[in-house]
C-alpha atoms as a PDB file:
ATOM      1  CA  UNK A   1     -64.310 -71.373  20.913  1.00  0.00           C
ATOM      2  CA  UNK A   2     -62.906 -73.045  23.947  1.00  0.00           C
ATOM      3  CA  UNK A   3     -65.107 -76.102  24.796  1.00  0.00           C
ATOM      4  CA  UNK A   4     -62.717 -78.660  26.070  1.00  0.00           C
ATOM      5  CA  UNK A   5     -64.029 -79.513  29.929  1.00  0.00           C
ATOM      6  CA  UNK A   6     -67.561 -78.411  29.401  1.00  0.00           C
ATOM      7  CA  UNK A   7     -70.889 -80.919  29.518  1.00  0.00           C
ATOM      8  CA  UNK A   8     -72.023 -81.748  26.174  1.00  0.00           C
ATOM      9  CA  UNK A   9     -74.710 -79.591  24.849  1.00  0.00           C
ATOM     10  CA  UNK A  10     -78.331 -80.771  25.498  1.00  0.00           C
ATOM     11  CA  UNK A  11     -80.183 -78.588  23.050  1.00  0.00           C
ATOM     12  CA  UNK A  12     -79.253 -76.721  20.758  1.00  0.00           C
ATOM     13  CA  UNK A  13     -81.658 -73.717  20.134  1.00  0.00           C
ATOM     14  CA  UNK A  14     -81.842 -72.079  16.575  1.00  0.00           C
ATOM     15  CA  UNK A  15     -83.706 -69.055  16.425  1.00  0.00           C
ATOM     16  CA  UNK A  16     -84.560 -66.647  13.250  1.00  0.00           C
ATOM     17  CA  UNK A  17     -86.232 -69.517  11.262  1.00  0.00           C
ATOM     18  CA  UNK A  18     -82.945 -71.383   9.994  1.00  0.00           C
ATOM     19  CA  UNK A  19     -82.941 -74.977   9.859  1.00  0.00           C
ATOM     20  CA  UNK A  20     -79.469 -75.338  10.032  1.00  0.00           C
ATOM     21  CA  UNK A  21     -76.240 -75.216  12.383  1.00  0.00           C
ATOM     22  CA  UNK A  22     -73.910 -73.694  10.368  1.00  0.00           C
ATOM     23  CA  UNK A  23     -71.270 -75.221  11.758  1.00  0.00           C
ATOM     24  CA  UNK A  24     -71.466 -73.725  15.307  1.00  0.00           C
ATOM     25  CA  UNK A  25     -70.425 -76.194  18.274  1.00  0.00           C
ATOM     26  CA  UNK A  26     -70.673 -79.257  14.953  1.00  0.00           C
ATOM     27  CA  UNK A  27     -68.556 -81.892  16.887  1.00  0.00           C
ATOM     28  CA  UNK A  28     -70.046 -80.628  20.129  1.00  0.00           C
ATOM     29  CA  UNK A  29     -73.453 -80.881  19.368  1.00  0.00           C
ATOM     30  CA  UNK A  30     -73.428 -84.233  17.632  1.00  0.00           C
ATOM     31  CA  UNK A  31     -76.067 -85.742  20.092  1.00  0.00           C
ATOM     32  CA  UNK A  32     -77.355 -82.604  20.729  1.00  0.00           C
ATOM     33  CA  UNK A  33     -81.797 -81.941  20.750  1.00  0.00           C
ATOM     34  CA  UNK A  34     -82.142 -79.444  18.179  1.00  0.00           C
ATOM     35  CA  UNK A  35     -85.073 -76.890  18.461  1.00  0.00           C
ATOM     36  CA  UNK A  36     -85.981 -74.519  15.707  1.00  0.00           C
ATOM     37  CA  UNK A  37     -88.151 -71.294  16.043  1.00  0.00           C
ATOM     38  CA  UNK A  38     -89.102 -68.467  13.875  1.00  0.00           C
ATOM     39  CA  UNK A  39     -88.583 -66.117  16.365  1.00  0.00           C
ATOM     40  CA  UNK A  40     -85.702 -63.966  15.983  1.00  0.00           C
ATOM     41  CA  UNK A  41     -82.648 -63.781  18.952  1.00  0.00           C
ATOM     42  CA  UNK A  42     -83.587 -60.495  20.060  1.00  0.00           C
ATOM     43  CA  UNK A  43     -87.636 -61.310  20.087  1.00  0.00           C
ATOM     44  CA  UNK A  44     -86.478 -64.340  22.275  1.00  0.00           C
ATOM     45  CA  UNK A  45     -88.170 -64.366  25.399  1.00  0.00           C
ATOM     46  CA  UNK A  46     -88.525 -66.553  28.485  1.00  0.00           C
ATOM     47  CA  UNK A  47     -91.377 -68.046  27.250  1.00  0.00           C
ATOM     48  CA  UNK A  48     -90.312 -68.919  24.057  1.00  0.00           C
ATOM     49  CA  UNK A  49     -87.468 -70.821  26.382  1.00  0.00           C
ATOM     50  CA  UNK A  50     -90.065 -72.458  28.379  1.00  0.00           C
ATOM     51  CA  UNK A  51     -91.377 -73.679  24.731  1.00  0.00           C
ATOM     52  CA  UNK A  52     -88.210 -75.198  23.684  1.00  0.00           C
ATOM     53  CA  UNK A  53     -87.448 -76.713  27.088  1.00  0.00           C
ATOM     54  CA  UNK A  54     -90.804 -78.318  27.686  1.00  0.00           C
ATOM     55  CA  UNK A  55     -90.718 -79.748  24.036  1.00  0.00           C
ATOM     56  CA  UNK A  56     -87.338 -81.315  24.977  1.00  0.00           C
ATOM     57  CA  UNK A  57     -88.000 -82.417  28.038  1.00  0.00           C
ATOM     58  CA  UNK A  58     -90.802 -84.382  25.827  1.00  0.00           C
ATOM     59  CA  UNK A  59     -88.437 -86.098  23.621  1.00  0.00           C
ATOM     60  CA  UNK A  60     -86.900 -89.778  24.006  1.00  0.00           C
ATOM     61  CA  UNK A  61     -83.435 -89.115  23.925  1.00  0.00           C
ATOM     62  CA  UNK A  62     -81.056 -91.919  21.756  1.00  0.00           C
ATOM     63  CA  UNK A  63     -77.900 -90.277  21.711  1.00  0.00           C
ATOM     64  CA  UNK A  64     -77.883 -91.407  17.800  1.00  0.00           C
ATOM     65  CA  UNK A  65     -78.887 -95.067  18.254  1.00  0.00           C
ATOM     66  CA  UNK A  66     -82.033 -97.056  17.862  1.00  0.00           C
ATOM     67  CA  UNK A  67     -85.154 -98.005  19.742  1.00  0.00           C
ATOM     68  CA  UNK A  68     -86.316-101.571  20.011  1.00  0.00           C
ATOM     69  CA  UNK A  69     -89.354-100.828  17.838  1.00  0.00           C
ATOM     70  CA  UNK A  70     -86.897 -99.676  14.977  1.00  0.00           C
END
């Protein structure tokens, strides 16, 4: 997979109950939001992406360093 030129990824939606990556986009993804659901890919509906989205667009993003209060 090609990803050379592209915007890092955001977040990084797992579906099917899986807490892992396996390896998909690994280097690309290192700062990546990750949001896992139980719903399988082709249950996956626009609402279940409004989920994900609005639960990101909840989080304090770090890009892997600390807060002051750490």
């Amino acid at each position: 997979l090609d990803t050379a030129g592209d915007p890092p990824v955001d977040l990084f939606i797992r579906t099917s109950g899986d807490l892992r990556l396996s390896n998909f986009l690994l280097w690309q993804s290192a700062y990546a939001e990750l949001y896992f659901t139980e719903t399988h890919w082709p249950d996956f509906t626009p609402e279940e992406l409004k989920r994900a989205i609005e639960n990101f667009a909840g989080r304090s993003r770090r890009f892997g360093g600390l807060t002051t209060e750490e």
